[in-house]
PDB file of N, CA and C in Angstrom:
ATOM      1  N   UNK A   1     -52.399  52.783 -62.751  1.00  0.00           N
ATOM      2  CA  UNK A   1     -51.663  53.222 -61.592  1.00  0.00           C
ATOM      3  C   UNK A   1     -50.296  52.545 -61.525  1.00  0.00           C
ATOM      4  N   UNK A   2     -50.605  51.178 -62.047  1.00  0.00           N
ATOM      5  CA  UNK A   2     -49.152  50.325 -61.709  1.00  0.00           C
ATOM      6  C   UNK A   2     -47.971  50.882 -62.527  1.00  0.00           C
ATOM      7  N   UNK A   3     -48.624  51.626 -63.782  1.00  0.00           N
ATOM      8  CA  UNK A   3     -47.552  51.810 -64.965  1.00  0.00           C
ATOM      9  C   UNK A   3     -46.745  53.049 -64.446  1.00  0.00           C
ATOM     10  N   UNK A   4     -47.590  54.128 -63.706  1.00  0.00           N
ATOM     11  CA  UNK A   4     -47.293  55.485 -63.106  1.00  0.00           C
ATOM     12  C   UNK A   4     -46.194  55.307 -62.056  1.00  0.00           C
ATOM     13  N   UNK A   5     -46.728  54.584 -61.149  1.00  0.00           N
ATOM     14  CA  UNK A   5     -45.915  53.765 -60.329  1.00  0.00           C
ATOM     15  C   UNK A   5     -44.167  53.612 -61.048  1.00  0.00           C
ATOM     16  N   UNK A   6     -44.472  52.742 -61.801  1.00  0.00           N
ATOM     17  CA  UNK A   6     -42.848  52.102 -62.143  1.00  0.00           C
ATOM     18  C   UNK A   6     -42.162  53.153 -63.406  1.00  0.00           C
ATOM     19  N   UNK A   7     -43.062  53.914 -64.084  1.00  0.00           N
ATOM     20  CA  UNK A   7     -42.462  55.222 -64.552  1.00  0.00           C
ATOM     21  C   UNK A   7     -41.809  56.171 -63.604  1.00  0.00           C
ATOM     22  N   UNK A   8     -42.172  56.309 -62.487  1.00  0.00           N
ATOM     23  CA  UNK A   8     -41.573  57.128 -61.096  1.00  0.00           C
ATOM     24  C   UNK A   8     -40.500  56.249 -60.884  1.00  0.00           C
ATOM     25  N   UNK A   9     -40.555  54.856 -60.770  1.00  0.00           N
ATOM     26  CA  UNK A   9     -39.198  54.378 -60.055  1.00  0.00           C
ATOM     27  C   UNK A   9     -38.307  54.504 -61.097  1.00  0.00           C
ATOM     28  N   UNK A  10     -38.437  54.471 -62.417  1.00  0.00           N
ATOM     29  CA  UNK A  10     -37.795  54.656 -63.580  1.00  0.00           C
ATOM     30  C   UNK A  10     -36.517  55.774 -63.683  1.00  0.00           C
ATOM     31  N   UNK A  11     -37.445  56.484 -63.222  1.00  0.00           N
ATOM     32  CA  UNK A  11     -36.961  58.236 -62.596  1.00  0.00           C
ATOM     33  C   UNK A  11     -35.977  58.521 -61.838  1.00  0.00           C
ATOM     34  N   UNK A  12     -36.871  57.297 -60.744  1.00  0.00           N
ATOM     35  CA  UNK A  12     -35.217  57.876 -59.755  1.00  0.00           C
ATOM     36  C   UNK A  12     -34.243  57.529 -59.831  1.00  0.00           C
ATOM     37  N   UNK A  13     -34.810  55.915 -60.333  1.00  0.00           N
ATOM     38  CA  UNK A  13     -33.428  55.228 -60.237  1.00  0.00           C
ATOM     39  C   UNK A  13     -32.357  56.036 -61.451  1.00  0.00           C
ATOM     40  N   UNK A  14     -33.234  56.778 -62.898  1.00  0.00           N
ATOM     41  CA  UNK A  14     -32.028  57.569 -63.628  1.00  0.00           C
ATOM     42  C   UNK A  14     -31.407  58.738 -62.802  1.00  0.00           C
ATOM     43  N   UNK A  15     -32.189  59.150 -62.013  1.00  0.00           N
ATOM     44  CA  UNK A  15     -31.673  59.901 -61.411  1.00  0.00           C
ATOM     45  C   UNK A  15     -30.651  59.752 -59.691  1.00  0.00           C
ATOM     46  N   UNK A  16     -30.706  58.341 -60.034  1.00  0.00           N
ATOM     47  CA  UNK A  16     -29.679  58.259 -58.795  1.00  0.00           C
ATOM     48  C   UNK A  16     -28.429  58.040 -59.710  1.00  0.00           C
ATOM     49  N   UNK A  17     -28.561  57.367 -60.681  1.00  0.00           N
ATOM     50  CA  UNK A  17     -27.392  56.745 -61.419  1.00  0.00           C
ATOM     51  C   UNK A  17     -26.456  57.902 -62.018  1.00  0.00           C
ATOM     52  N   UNK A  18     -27.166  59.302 -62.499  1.00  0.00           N
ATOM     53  CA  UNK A  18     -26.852  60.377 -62.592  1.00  0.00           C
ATOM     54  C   UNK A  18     -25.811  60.930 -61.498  1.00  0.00           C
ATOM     55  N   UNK A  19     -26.637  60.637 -60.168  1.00  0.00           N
ATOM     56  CA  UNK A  19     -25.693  61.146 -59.181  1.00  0.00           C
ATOM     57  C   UNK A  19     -24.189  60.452 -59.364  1.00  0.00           C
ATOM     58  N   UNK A  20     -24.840  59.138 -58.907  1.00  0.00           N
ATOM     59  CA  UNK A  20     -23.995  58.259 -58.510  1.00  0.00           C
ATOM     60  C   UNK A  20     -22.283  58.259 -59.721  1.00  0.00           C
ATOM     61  N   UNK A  21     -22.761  58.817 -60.487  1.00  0.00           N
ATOM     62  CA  UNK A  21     -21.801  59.033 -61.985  1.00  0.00           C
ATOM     63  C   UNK A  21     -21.163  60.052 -61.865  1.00  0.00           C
ATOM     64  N   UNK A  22     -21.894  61.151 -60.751  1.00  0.00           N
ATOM     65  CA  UNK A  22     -20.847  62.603 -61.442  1.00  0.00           C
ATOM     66  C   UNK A  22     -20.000  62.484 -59.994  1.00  0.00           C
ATOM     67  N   UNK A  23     -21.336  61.716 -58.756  1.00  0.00           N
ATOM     68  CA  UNK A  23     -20.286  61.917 -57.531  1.00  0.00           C
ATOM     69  C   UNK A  23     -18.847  60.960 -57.886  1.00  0.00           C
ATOM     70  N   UNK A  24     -18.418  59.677 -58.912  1.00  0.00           N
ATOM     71  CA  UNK A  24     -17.209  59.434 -59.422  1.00  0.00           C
ATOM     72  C   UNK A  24     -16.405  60.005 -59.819  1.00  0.00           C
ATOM     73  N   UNK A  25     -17.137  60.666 -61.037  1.00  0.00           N
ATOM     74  CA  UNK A  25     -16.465  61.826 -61.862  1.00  0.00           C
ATOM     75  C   UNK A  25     -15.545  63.034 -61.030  1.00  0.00           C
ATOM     76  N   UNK A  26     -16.370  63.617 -59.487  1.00  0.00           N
ATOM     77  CA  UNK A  26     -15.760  64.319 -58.580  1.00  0.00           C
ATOM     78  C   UNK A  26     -14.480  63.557 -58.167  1.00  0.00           C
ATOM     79  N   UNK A  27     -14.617  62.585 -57.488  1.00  0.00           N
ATOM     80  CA  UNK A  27     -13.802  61.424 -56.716  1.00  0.00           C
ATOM     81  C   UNK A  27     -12.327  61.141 -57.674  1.00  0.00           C
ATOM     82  N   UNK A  28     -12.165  61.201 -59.153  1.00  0.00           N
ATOM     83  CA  UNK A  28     -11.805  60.982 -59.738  1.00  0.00           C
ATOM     84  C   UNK A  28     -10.575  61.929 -59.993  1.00  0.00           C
ATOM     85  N   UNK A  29     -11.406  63.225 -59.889  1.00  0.00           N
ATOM     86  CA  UNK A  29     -10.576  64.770 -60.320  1.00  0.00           C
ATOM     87  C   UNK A  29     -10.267  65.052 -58.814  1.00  0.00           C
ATOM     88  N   UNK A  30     -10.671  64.387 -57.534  1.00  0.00           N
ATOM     89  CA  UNK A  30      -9.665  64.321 -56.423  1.00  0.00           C
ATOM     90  C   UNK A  30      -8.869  63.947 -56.754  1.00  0.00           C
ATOM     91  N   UNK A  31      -8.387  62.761 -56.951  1.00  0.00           N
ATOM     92  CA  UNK A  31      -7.454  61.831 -56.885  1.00  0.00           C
ATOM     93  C   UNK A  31      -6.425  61.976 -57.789  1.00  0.00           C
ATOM     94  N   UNK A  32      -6.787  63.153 -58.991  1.00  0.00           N
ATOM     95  CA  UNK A  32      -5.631  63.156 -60.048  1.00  0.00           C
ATOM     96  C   UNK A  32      -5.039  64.090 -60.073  1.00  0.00           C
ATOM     97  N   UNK A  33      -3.666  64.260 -59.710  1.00  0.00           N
ATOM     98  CA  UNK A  33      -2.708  65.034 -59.303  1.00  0.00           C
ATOM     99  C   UNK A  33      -2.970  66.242 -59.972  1.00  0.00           C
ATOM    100  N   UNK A  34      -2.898  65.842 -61.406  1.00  0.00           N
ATOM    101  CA  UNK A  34      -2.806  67.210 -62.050  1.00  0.00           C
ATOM    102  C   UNK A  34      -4.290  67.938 -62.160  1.00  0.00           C
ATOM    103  N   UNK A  35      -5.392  67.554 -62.060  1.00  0.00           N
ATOM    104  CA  UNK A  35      -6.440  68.582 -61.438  1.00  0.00           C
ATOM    105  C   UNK A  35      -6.230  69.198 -60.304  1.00  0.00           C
ATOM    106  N   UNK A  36      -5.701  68.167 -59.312  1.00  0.00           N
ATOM    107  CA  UNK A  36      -5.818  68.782 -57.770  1.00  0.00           C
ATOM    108  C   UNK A  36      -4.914  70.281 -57.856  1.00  0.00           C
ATOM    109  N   UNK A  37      -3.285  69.735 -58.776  1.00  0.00           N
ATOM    110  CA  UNK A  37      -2.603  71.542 -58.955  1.00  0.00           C
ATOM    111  C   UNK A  37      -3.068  72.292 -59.801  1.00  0.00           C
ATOM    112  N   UNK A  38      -4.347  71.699 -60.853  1.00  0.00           N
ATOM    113  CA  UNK A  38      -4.554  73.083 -61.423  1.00  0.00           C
ATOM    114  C   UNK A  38      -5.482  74.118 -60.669  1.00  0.00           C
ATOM    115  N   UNK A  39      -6.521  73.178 -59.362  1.00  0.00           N
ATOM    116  CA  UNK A  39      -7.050  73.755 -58.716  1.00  0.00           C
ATOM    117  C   UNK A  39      -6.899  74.709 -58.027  1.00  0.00           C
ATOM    118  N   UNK A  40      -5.990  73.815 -57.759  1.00  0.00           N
ATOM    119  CA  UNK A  40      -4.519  75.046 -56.403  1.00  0.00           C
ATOM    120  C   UNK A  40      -4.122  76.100 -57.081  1.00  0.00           C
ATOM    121  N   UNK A  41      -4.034  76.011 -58.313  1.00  0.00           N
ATOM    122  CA  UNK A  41      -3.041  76.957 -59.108  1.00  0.00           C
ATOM    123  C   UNK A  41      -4.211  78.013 -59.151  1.00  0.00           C
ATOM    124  N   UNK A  42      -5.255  77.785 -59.662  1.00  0.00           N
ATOM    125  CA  UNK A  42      -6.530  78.852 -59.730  1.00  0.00           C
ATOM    126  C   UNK A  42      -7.160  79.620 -58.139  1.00  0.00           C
ATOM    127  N   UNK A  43      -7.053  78.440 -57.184  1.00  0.00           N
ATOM    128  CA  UNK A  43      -7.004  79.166 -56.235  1.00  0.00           C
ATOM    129  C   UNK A  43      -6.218  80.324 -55.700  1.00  0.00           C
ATOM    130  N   UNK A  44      -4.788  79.809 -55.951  1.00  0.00           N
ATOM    131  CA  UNK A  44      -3.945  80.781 -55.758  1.00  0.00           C
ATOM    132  C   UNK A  44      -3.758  82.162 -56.623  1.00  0.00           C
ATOM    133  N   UNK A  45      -4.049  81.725 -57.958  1.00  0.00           N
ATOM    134  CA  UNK A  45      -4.323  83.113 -58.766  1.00  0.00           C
ATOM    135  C   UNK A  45      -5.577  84.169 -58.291  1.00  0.00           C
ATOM    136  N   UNK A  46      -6.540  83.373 -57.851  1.00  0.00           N
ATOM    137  CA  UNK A  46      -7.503  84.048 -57.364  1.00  0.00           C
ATOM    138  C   UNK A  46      -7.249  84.631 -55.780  1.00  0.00           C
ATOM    139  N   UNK A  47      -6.899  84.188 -55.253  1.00  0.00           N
ATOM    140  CA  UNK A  47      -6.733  84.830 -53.349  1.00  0.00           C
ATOM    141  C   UNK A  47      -5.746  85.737 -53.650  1.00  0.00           C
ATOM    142  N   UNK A  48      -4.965  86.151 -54.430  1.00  0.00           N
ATOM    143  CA  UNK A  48      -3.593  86.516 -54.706  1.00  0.00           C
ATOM    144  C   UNK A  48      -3.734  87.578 -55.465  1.00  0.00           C
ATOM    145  N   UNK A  49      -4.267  89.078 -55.295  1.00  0.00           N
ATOM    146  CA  UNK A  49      -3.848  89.916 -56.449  1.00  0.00           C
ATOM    147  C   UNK A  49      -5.696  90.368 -56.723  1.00  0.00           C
ATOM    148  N   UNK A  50      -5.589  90.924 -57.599  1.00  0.00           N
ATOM    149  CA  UNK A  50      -7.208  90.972 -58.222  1.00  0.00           C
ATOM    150  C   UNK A  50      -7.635  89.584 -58.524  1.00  0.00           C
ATOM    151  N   UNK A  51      -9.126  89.668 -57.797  1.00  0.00           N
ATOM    152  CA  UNK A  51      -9.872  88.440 -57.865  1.00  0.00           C
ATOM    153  C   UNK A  51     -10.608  88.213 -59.649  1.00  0.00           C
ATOM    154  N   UNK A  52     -10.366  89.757 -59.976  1.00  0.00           N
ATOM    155  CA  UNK A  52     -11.104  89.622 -61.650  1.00  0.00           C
ATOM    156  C   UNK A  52     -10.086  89.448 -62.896  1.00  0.00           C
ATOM    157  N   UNK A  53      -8.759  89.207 -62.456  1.00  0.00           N
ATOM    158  CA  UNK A  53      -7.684  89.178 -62.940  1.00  0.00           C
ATOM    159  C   UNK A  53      -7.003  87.785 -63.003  1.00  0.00           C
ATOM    160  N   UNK A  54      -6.303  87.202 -63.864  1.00  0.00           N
ATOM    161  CA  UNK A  54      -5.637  85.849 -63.908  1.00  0.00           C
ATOM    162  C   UNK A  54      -6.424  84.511 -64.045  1.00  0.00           C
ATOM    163  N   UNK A  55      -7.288  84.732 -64.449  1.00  0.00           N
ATOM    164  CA  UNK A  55      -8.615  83.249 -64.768  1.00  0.00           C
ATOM    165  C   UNK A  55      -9.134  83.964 -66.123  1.00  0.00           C
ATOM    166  N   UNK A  56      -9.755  82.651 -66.725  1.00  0.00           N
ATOM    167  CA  UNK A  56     -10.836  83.406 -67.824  1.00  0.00           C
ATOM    168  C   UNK A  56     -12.370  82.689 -67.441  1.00  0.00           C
ATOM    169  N   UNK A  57     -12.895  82.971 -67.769  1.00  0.00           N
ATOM    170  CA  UNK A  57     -14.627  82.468 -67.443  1.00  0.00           C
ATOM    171  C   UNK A  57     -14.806  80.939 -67.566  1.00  0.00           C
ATOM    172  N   UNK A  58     -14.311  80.452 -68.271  1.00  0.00           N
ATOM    173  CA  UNK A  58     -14.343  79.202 -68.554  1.00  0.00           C
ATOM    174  C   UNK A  58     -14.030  78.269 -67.262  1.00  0.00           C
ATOM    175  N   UNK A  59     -12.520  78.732 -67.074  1.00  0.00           N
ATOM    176  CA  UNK A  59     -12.034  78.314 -66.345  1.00  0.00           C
ATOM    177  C   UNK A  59     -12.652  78.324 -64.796  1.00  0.00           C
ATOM    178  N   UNK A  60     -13.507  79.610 -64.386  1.00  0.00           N
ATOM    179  CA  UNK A  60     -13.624  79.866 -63.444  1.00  0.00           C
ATOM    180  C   UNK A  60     -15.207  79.020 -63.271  1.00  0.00           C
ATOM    181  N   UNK A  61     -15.493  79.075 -64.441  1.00  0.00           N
ATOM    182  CA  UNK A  61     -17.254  78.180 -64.244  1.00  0.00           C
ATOM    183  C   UNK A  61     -16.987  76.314 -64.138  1.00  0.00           C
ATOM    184  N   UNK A  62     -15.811  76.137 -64.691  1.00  0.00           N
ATOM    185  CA  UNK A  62     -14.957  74.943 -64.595  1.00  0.00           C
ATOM    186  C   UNK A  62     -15.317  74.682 -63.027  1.00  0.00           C
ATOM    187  N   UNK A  63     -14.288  75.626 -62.515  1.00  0.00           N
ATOM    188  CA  UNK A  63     -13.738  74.994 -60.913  1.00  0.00           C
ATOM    189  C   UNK A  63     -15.324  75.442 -60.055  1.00  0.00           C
ATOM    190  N   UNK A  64     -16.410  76.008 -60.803  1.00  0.00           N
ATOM    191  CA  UNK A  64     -17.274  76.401 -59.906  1.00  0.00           C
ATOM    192  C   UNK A  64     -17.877  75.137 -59.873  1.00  0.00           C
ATOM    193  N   UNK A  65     -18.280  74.304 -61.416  1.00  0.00           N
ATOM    194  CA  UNK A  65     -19.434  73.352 -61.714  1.00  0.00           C
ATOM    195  C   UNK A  65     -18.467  71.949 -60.586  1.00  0.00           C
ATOM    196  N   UNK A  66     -16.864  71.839 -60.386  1.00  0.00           N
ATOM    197  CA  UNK A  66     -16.229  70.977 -59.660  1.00  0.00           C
ATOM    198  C   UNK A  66     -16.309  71.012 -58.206  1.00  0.00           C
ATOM    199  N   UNK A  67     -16.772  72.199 -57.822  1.00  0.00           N
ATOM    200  CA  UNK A  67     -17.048  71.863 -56.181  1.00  0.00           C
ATOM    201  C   UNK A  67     -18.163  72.260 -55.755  1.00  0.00           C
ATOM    202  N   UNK A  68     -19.640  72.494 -56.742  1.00  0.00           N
ATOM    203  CA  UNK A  68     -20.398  72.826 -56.075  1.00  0.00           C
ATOM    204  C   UNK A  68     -21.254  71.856 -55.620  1.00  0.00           C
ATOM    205  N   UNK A  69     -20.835  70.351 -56.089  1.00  0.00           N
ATOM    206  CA  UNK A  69     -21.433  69.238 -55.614  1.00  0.00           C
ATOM    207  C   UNK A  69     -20.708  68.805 -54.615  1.00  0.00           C
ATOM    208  N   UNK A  70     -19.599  69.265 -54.004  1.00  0.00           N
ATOM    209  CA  UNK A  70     -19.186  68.871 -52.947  1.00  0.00           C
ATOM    210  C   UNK A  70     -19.638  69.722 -51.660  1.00  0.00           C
ATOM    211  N   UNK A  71     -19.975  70.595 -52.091  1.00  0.00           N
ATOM    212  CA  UNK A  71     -20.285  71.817 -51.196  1.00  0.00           C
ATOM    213  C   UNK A  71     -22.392  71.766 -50.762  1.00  0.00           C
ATOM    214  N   UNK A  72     -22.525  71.753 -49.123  1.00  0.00           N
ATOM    215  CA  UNK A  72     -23.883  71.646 -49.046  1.00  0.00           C
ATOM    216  C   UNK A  72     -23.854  73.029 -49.336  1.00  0.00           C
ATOM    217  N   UNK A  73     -25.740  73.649 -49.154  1.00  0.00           N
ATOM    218  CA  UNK A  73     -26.023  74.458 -49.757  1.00  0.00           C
ATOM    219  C   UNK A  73     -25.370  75.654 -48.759  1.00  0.00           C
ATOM    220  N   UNK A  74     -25.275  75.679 -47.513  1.00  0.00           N
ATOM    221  CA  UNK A  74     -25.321  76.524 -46.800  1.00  0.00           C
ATOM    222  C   UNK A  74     -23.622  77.193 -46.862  1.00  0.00           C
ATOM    223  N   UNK A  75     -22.683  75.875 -47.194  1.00  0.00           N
ATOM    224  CA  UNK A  75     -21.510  76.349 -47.261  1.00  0.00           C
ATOM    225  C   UNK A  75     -21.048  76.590 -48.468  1.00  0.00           C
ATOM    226  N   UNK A  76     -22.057  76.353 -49.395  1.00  0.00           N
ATOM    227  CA  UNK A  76     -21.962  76.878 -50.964  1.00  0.00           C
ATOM    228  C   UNK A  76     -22.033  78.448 -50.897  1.00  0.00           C
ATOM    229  N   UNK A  77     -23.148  79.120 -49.916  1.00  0.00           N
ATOM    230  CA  UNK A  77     -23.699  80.365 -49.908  1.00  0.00           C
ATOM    231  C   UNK A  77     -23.120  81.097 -49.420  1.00  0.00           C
ATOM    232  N   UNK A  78     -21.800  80.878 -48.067  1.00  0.00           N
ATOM    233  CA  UNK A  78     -20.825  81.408 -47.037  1.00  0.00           C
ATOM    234  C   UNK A  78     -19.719  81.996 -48.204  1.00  0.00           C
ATOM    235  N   UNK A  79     -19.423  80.389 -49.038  1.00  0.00           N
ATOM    236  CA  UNK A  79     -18.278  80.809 -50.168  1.00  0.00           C
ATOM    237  C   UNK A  79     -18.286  81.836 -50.977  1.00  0.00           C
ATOM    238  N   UNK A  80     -20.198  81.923 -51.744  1.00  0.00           N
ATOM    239  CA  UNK A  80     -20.253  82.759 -52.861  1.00  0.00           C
ATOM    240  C   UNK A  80     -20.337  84.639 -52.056  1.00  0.00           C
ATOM    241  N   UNK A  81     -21.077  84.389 -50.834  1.00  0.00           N
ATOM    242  CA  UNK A  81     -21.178  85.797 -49.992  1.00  0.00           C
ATOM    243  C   UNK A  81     -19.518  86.191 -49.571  1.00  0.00           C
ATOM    244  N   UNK A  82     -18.375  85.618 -49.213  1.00  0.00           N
ATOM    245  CA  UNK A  82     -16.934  85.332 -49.071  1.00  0.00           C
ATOM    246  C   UNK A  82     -16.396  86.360 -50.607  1.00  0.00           C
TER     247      UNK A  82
END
């Protein structure tokens, strides 16, 4: 039982450290100018004109995988129904 036990804490704790790593990684691509305008720049290509036009997939799964950890679930779901 004891081993089951500390295999579970094993777990979380990789799995907090996981968090704790990408929520930096986010914090990081705040703070650096030139992500923050390429963001802007994709935003603006996108609100602006055809939404299926001026991005390529990459790019667009890019800026999706960058704010969907900032985003709870409910205002994740407003955005993608938006």
């Amino acid at each position: 039982m004891s081993e089951e036990r500390e295999a579970r804490r094993a777990e979380r704790a990789e799995r907090q450290a996981e968090r704790t790593q990408r929520r930096s990684a986010r914090q990081a691509l705040r703070e650096d100018p030139k992500a923050r305008q390429q963001a802007e720049q994709f935003v603006n290509r996108y609100t602006s004109g055809n939404p299926a036009e001026g991005y390529d997939l990459h790019e667009a799964a890019s800026m999706f995988d960058r704010v969907r950890g900032d985003l709870t679930p409910e205002e994740m779901r407003q955005a993608l129904q938006a």
